[in-house]
PDB file of N, CA and C in Angstrom:
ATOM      1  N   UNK A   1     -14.888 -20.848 -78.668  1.00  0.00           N
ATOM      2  CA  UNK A   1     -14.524 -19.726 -79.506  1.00  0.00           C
ATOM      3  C   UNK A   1     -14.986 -20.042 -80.925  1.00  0.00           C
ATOM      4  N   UNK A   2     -15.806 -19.243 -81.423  1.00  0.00           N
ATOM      5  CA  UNK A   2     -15.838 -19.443 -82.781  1.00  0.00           C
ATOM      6  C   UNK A   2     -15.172 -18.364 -84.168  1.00  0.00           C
ATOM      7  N   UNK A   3     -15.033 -18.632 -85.069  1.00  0.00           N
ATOM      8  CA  UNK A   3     -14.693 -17.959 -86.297  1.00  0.00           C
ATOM      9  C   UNK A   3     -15.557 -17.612 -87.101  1.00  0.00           C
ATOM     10  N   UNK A   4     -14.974 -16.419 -87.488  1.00  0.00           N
ATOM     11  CA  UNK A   4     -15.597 -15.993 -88.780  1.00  0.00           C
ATOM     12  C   UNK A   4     -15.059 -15.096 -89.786  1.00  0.00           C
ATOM     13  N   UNK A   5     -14.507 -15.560 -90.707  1.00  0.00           N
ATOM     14  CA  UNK A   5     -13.884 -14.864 -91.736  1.00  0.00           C
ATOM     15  C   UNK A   5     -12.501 -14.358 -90.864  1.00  0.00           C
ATOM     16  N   UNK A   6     -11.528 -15.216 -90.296  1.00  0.00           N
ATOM     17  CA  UNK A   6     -10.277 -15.076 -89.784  1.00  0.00           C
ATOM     18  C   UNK A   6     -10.005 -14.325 -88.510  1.00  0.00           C
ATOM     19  N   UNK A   7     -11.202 -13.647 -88.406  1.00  0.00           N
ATOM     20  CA  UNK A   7     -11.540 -13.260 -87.027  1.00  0.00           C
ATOM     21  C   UNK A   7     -12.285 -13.925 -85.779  1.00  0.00           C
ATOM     22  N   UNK A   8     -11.768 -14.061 -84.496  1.00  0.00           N
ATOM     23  CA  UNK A   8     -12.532 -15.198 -83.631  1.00  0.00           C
ATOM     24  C   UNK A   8     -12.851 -14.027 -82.692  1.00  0.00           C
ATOM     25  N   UNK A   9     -14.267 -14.616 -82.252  1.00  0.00           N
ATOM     26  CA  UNK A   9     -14.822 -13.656 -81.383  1.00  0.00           C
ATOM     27  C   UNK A   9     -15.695 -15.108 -79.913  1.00  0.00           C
ATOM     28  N   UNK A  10     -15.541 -14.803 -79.391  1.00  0.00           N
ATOM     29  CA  UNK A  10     -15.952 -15.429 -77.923  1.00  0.00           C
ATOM     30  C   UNK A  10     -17.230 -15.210 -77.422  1.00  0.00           C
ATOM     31  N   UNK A  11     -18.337 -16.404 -77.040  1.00  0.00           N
ATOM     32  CA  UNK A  11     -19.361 -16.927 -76.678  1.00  0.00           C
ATOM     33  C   UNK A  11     -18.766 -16.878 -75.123  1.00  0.00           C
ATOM     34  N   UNK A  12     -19.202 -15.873 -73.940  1.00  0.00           N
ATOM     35  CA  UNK A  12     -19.398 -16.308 -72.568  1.00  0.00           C
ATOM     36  C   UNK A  12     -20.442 -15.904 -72.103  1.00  0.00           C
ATOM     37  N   UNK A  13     -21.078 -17.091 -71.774  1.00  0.00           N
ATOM     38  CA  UNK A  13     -22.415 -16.925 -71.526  1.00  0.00           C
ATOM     39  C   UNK A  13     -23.003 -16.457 -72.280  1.00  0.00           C
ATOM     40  N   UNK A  14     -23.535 -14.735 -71.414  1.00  0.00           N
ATOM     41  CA  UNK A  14     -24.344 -14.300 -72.945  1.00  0.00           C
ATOM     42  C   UNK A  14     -23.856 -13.230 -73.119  1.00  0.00           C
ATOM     43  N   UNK A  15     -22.836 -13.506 -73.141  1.00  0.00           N
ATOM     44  CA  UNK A  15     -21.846 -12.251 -73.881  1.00  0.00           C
ATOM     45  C   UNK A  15     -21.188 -12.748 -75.048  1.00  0.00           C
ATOM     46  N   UNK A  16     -21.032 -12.361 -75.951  1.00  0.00           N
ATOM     47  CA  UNK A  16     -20.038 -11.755 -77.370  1.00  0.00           C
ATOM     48  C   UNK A  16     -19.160 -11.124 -77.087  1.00  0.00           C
ATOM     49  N   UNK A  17     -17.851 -11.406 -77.799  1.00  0.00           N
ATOM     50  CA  UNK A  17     -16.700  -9.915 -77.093  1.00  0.00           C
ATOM     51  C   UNK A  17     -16.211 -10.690 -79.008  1.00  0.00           C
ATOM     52  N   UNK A  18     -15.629  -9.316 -79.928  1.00  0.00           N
ATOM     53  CA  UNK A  18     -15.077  -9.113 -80.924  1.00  0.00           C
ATOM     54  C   UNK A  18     -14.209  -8.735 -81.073  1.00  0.00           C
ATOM     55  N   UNK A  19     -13.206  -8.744 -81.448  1.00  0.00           N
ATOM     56  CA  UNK A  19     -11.833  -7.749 -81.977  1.00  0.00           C
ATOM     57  C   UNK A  19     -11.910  -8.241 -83.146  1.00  0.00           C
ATOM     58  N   UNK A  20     -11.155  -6.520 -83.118  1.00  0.00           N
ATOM     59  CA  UNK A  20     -10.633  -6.405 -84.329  1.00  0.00           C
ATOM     60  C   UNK A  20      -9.354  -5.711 -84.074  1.00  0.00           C
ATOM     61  N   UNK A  21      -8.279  -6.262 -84.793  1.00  0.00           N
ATOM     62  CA  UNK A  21      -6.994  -5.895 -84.729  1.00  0.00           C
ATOM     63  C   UNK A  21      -6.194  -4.636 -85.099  1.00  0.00           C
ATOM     64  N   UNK A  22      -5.470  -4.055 -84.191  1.00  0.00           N
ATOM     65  CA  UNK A  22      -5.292  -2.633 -84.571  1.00  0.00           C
ATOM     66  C   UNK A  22      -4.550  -2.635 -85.981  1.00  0.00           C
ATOM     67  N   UNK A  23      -4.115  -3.304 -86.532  1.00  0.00           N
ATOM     68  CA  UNK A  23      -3.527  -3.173 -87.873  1.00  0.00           C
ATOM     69  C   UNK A  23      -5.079  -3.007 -89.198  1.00  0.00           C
ATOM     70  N   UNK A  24      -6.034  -3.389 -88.426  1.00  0.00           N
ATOM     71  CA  UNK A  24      -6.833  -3.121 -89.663  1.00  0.00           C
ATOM     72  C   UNK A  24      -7.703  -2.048 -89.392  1.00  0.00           C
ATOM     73  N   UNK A  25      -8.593  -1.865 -90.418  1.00  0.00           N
ATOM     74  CA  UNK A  25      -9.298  -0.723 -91.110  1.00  0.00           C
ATOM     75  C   UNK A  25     -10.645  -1.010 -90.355  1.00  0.00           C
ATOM     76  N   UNK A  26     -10.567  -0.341 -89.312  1.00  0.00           N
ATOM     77  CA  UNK A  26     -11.806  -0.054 -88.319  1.00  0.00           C
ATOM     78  C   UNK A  26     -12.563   1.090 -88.713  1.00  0.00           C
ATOM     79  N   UNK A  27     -13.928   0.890 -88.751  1.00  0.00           N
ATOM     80  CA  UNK A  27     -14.882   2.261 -88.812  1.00  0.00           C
ATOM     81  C   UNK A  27     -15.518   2.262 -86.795  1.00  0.00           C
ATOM     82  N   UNK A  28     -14.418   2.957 -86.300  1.00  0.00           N
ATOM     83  CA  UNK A  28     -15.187   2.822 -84.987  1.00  0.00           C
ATOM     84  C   UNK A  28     -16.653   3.515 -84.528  1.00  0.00           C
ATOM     85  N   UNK A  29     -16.212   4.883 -85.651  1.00  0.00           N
ATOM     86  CA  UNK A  29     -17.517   5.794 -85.466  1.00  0.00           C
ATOM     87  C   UNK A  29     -19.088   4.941 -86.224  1.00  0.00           C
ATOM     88  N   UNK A  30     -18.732   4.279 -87.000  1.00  0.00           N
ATOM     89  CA  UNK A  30     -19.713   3.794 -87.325  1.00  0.00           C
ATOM     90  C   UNK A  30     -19.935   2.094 -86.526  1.00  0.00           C
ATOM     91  N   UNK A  31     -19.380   1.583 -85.687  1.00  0.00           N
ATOM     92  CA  UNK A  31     -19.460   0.929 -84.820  1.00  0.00           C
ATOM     93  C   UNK A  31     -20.558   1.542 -83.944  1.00  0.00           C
ATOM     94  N   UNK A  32     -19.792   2.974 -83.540  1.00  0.00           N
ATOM     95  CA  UNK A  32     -20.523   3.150 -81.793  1.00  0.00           C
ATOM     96  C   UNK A  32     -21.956   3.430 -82.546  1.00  0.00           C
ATOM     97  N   UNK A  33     -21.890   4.263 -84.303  1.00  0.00           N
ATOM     98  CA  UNK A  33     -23.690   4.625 -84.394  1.00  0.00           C
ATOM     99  C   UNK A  33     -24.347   3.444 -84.430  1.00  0.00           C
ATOM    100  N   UNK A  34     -23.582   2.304 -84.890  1.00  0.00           N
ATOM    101  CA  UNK A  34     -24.839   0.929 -84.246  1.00  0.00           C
ATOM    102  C   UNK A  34     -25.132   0.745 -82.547  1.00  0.00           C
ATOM    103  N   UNK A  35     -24.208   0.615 -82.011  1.00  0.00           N
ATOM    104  CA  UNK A  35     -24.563   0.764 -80.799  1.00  0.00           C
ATOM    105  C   UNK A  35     -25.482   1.738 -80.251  1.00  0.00           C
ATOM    106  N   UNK A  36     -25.015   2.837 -80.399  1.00  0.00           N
ATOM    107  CA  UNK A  36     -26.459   3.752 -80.292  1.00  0.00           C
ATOM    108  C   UNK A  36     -27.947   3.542 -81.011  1.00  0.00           C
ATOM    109  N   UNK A  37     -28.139   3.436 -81.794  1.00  0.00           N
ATOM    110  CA  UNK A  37     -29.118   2.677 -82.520  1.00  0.00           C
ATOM    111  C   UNK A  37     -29.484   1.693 -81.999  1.00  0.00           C
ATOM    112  N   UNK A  38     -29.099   0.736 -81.626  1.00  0.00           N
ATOM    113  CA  UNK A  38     -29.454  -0.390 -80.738  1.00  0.00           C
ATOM    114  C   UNK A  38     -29.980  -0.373 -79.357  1.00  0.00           C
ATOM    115  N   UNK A  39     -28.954   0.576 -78.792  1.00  0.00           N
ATOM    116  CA  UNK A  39     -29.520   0.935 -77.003  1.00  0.00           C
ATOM    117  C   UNK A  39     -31.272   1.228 -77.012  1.00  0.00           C
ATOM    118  N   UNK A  40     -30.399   2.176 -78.387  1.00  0.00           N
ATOM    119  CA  UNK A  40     -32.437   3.057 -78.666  1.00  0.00           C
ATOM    120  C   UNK A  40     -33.185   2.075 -78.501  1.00  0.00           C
ATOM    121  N   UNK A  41     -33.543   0.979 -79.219  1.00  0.00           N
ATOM    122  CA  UNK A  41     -34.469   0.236 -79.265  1.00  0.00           C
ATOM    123  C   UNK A  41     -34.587  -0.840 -78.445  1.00  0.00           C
ATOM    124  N   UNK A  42     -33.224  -1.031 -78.035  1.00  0.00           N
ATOM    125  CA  UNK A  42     -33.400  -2.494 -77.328  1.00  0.00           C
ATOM    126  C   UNK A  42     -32.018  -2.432 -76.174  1.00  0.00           C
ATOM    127  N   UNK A  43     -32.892  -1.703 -75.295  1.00  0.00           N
ATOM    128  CA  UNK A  43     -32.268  -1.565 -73.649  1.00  0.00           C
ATOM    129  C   UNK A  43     -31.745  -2.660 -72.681  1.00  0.00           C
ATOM    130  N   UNK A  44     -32.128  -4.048 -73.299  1.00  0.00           N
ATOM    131  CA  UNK A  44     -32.002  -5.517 -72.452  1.00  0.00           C
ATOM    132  C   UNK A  44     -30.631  -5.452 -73.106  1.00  0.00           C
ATOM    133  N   UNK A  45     -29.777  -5.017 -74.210  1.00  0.00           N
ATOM    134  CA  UNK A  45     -28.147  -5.187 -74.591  1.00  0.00           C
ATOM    135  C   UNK A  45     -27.157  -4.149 -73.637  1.00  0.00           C
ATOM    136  N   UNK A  46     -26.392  -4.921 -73.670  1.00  0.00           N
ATOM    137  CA  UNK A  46     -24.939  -3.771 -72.513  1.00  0.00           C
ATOM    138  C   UNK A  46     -23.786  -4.021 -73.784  1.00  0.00           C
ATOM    139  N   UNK A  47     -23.614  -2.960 -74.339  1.00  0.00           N
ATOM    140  CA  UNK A  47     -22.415  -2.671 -74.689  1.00  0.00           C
ATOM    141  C   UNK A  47     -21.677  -2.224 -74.607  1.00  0.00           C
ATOM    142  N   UNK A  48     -19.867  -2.543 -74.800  1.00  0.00           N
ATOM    143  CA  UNK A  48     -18.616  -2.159 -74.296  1.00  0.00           C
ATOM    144  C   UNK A  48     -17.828  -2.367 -75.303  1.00  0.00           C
ATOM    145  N   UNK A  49     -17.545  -1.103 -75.956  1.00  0.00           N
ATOM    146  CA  UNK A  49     -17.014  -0.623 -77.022  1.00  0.00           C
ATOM    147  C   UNK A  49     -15.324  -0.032 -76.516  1.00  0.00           C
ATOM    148  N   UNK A  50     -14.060  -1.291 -76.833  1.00  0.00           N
ATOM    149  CA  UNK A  50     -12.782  -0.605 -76.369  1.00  0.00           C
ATOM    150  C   UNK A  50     -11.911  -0.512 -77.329  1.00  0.00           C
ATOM    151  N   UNK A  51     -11.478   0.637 -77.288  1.00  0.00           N
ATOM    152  CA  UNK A  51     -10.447   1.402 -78.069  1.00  0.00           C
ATOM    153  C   UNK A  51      -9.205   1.459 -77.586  1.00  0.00           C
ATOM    154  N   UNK A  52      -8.112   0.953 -78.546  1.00  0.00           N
ATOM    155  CA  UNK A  52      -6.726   0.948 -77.830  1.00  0.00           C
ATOM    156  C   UNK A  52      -5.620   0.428 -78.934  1.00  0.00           C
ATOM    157  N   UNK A  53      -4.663   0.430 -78.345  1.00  0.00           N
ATOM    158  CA  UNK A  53      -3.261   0.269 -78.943  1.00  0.00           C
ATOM    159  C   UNK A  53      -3.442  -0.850 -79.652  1.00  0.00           C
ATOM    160  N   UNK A  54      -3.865  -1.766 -78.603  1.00  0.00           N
ATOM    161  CA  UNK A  54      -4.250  -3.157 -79.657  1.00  0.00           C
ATOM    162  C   UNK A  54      -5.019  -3.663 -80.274  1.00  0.00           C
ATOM    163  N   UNK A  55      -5.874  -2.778 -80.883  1.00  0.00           N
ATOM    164  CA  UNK A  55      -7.134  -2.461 -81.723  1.00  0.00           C
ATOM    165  C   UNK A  55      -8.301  -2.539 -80.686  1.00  0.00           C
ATOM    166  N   UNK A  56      -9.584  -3.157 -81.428  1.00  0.00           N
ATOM    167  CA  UNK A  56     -11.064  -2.832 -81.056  1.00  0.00           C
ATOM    168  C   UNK A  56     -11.382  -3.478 -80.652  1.00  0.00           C
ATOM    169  N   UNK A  57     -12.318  -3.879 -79.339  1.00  0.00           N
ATOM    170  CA  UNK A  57     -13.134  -4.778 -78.781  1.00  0.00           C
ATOM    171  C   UNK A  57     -15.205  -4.225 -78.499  1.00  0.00           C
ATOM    172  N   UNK A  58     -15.576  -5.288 -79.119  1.00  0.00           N
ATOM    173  CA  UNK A  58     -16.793  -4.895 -78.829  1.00  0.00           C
ATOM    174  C   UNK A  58     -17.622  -5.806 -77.914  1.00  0.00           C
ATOM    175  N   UNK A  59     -18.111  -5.792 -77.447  1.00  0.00           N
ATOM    176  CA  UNK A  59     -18.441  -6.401 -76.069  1.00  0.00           C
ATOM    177  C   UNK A  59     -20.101  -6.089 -76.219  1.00  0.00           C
ATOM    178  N   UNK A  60     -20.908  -7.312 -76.206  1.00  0.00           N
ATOM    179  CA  UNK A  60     -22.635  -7.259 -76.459  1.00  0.00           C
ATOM    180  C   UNK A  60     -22.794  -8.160 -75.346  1.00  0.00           C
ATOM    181  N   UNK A  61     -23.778  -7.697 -74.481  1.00  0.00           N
ATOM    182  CA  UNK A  61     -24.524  -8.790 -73.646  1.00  0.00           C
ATOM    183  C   UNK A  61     -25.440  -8.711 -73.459  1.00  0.00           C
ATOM    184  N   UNK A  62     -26.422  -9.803 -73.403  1.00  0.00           N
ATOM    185  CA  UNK A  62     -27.684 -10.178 -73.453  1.00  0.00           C
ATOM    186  C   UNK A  62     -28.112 -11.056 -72.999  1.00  0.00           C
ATOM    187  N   UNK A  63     -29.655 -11.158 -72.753  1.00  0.00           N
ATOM    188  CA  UNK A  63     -30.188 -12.479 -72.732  1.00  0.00           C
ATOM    189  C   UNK A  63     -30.272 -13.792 -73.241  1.00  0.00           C
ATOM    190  N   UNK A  64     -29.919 -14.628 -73.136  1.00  0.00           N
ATOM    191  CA  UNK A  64     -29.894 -15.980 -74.301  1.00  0.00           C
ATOM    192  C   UNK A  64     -30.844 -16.514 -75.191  1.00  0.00           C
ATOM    193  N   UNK A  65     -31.794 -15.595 -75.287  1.00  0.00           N
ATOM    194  CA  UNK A  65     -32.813 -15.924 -75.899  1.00  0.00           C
ATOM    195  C   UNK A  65     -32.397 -14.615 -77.366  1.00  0.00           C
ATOM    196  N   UNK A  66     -31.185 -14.139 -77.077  1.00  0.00           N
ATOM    197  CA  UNK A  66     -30.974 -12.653 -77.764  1.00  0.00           C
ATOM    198  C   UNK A  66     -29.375 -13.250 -78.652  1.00  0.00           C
ATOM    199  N   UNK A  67     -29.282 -14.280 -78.435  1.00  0.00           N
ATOM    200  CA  UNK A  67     -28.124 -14.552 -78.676  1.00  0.00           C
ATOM    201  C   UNK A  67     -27.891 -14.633 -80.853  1.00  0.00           C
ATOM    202  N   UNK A  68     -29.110 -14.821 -81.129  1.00  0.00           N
ATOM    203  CA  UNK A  68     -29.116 -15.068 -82.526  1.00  0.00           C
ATOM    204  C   UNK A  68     -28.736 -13.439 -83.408  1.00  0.00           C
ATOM    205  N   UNK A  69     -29.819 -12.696 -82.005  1.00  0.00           N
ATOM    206  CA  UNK A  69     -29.534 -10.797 -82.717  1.00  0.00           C
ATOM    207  C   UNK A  69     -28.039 -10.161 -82.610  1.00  0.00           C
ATOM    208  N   UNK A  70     -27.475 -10.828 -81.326  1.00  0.00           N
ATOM    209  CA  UNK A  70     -26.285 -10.501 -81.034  1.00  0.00           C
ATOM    210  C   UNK A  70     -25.013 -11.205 -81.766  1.00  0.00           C
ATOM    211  N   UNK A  71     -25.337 -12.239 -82.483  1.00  0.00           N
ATOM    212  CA  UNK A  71     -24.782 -12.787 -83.432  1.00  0.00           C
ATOM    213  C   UNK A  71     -24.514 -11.813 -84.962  1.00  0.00           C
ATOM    214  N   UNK A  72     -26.077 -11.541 -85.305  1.00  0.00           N
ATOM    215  CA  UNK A  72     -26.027 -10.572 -86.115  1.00  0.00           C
ATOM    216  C   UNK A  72     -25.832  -9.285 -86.049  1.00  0.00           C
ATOM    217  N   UNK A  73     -25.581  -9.034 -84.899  1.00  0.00           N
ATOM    218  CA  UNK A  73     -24.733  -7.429 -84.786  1.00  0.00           C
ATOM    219  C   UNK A  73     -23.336  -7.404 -84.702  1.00  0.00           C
ATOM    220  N   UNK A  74     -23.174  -8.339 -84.695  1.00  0.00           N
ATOM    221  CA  UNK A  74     -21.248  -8.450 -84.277  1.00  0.00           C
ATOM    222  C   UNK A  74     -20.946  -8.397 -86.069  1.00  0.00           C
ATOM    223  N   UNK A  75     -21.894  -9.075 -87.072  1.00  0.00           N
ATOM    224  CA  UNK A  75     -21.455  -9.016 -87.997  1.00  0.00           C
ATOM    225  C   UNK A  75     -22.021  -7.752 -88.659  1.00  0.00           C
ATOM    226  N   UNK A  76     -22.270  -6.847 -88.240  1.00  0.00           N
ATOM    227  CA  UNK A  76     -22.871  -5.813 -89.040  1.00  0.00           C
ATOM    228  C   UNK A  76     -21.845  -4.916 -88.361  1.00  0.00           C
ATOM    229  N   UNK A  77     -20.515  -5.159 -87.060  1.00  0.00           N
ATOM    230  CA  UNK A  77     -20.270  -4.077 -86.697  1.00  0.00           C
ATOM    231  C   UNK A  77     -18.484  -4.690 -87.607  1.00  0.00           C
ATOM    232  N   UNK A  78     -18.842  -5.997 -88.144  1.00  0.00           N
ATOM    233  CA  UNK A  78     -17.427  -6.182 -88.925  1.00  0.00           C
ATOM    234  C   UNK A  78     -16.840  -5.672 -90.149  1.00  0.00           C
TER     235      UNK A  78
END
């Protein structure tokens, strides 16, 4: 599990999974327009975007060779 800025988000395999906690200040709509934006261009990512009581989970998977982009999208969706 690693951290970043008080938030821990999880390395399995080649998945990423993020939360964010329902007490804070989520832009989900501007979450999913990265995701869309992304599918556009780059179809090898599966994302799973969950919404709920106990805040946000974003869920990126990829190839391991993708792991550096998927690094930098988790922080562009923070």
């Amino acid at each position: 599990m690693e951290s970043d800025g008080g938030r821990c988000h999880r390395t399995l395999s080649n998945r990423r999974r993020h939360p964010a906690p329902a007490s804070g200040d989520v832009d989900v709509a501007g979450i999913a327009t990265l995701v869309a934006a992304e599918q556009d261009c780059c179809r090898f990512f599966t994302f799973t975007l969950i919404v709920g009581v106990d805040g946000v989970v974003l869920d990126i998977v990829g190839p391991d060779d993708a792991q550096p982009v998927i690094g930098a999208l988790i922080g562009a969706a923070s």
